[in-house]
Protein backbone atom coordinates (compact mmCIF):
# COMPACT_ATOMS: atom_id res chain seq x y z
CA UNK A 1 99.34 82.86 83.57
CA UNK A 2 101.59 85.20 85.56
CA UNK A 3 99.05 88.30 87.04
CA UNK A 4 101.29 91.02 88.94
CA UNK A 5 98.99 93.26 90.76
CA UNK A 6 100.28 96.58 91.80
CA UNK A 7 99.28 99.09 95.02
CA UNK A 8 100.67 102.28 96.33
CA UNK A 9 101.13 104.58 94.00
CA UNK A 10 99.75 107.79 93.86
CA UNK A 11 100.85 111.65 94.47
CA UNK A 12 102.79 113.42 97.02
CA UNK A 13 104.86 116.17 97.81
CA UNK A 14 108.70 116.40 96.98
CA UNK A 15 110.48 115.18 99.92
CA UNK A 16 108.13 112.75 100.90
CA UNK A 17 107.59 108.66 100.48
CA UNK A 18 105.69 106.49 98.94
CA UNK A 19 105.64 102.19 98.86
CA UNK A 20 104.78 100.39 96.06
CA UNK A 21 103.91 97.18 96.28
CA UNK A 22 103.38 94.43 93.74
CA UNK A 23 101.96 90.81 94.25
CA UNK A 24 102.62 88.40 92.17
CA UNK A 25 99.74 85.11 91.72
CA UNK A 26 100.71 83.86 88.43
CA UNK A 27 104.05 81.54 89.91
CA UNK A 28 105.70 80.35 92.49
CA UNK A 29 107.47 83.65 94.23
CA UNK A 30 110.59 82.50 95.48
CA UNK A 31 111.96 81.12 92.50
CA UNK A 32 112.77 84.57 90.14
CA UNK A 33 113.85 87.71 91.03
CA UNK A 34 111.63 90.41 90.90
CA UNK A 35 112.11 94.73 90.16
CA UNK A 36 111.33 97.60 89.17
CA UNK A 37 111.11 99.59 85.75
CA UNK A 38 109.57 103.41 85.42
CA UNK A 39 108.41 105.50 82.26
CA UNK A 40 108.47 109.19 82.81
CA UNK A 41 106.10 111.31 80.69
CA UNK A 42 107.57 111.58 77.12
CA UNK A 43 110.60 109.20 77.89
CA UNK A 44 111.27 105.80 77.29
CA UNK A 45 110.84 103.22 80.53
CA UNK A 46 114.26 102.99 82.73
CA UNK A 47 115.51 100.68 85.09
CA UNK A 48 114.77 101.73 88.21
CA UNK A 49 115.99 98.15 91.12
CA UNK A 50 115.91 94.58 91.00
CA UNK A 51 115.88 92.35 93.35
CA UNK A 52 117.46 88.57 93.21
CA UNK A 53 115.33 84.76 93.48
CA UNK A 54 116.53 85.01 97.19
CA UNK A 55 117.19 88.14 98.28
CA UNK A 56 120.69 88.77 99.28
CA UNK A 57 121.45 91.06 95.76
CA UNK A 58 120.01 94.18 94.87
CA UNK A 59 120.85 96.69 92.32
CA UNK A 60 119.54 99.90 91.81
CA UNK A 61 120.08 102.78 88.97
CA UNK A 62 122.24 105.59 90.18
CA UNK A 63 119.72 108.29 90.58
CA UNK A 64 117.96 106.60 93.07
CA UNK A 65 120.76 105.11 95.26
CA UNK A 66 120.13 106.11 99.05
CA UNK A 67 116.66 106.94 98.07
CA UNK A 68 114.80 103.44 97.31
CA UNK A 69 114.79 100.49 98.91
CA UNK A 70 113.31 97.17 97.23
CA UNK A 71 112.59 94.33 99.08
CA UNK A 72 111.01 91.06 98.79
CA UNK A 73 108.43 88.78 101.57
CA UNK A 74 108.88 85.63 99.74
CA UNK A 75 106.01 84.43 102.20
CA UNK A 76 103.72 87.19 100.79
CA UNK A 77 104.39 86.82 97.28
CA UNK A 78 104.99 90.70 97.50
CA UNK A 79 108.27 92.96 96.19
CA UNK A 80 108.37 95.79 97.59
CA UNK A 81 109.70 99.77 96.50
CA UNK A 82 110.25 102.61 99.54
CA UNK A 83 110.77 105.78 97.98
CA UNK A 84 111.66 108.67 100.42
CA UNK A 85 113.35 111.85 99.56
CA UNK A 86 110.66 111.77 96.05
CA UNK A 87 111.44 114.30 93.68
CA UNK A 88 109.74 115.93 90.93
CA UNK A 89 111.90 113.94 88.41
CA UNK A 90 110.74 110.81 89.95
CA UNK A 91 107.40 111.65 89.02
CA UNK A 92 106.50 108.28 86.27
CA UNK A 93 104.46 104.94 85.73
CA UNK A 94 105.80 102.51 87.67
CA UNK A 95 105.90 98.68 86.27
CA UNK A 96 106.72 96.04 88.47
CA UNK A 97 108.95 93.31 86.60
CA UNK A 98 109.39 89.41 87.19
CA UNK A 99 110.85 86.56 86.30
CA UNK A 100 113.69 86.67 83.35
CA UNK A 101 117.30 86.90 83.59
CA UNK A 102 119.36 89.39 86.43
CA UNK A 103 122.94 89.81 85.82
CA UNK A 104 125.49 90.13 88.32
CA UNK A 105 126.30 93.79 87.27
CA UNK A 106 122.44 94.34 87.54
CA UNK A 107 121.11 94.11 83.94
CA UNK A 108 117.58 92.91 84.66
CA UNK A 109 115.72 91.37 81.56
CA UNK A 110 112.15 90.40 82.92
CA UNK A 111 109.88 88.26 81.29
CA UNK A 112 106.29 89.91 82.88
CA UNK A 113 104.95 93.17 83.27
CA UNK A 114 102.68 94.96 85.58
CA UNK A 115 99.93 96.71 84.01
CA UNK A 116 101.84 100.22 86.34
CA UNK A 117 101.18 102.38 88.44
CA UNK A 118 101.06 106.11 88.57
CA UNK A 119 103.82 108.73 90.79
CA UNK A 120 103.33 111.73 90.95
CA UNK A 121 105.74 114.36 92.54
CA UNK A 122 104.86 118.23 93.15
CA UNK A 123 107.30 120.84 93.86
């Protein structure tokens, strides 16, 4: 059974970074893409990036763009999320996402969930 295990979240100052990271021991890594997917308090959960199976794609939502960075250590298991220049409306549960279906115009349809993990952002 796929387990993602997430790390790194936590609370910090607007204007400053955080990583998330999120290991995945359920599958083989290198084989489905991998993202990112947020729920900010009394909203419904957003695309936030995705990542491709090998890397060379990613797609991110526009209010992050310049911000975030995911990545992916295929060696590791591990995907990645840098998030400098955080901001109070950034502030959310963060789910890592795997496996499923990644478009080409970055419409990411993941087939497992992280259990998330808590950002918080003060002003």
């Amino acid at each position: 059974q796929v387990q993602l295990v997430e790390s790194g979240g936590g609370l910090v100052q607007a204007g400053g970074s955080l990583r998330l990271s999120c290991a995945d021991s359920g599958r083989t890594f290198t084989t489905y893409h991998m993202g990112w997917f947020r729920q900010p308090p009394g909203k419904e959960r957003e695309f936030v990036a995705a990542i491709n199976w090998s890397g060379d794609s990613t797609y991110y939502r526009d209010s992050v763009k310049g911000r975030f960075t995911i990545s992916r250590d295929s060696a590791k298991n591990t995907v990645y999320l840098q998030m400098d220049n955080l901001g109070v409306e950034d502030t959310a549960v963060y789910y890592c996402a795997s496996g499923g279906t990644l478009t080409g115009e970055g419409n990411y349809y993941p087939s497992d969930w992280g259990q998330g993990t808590q950002v918080t952002v003060s002003s």
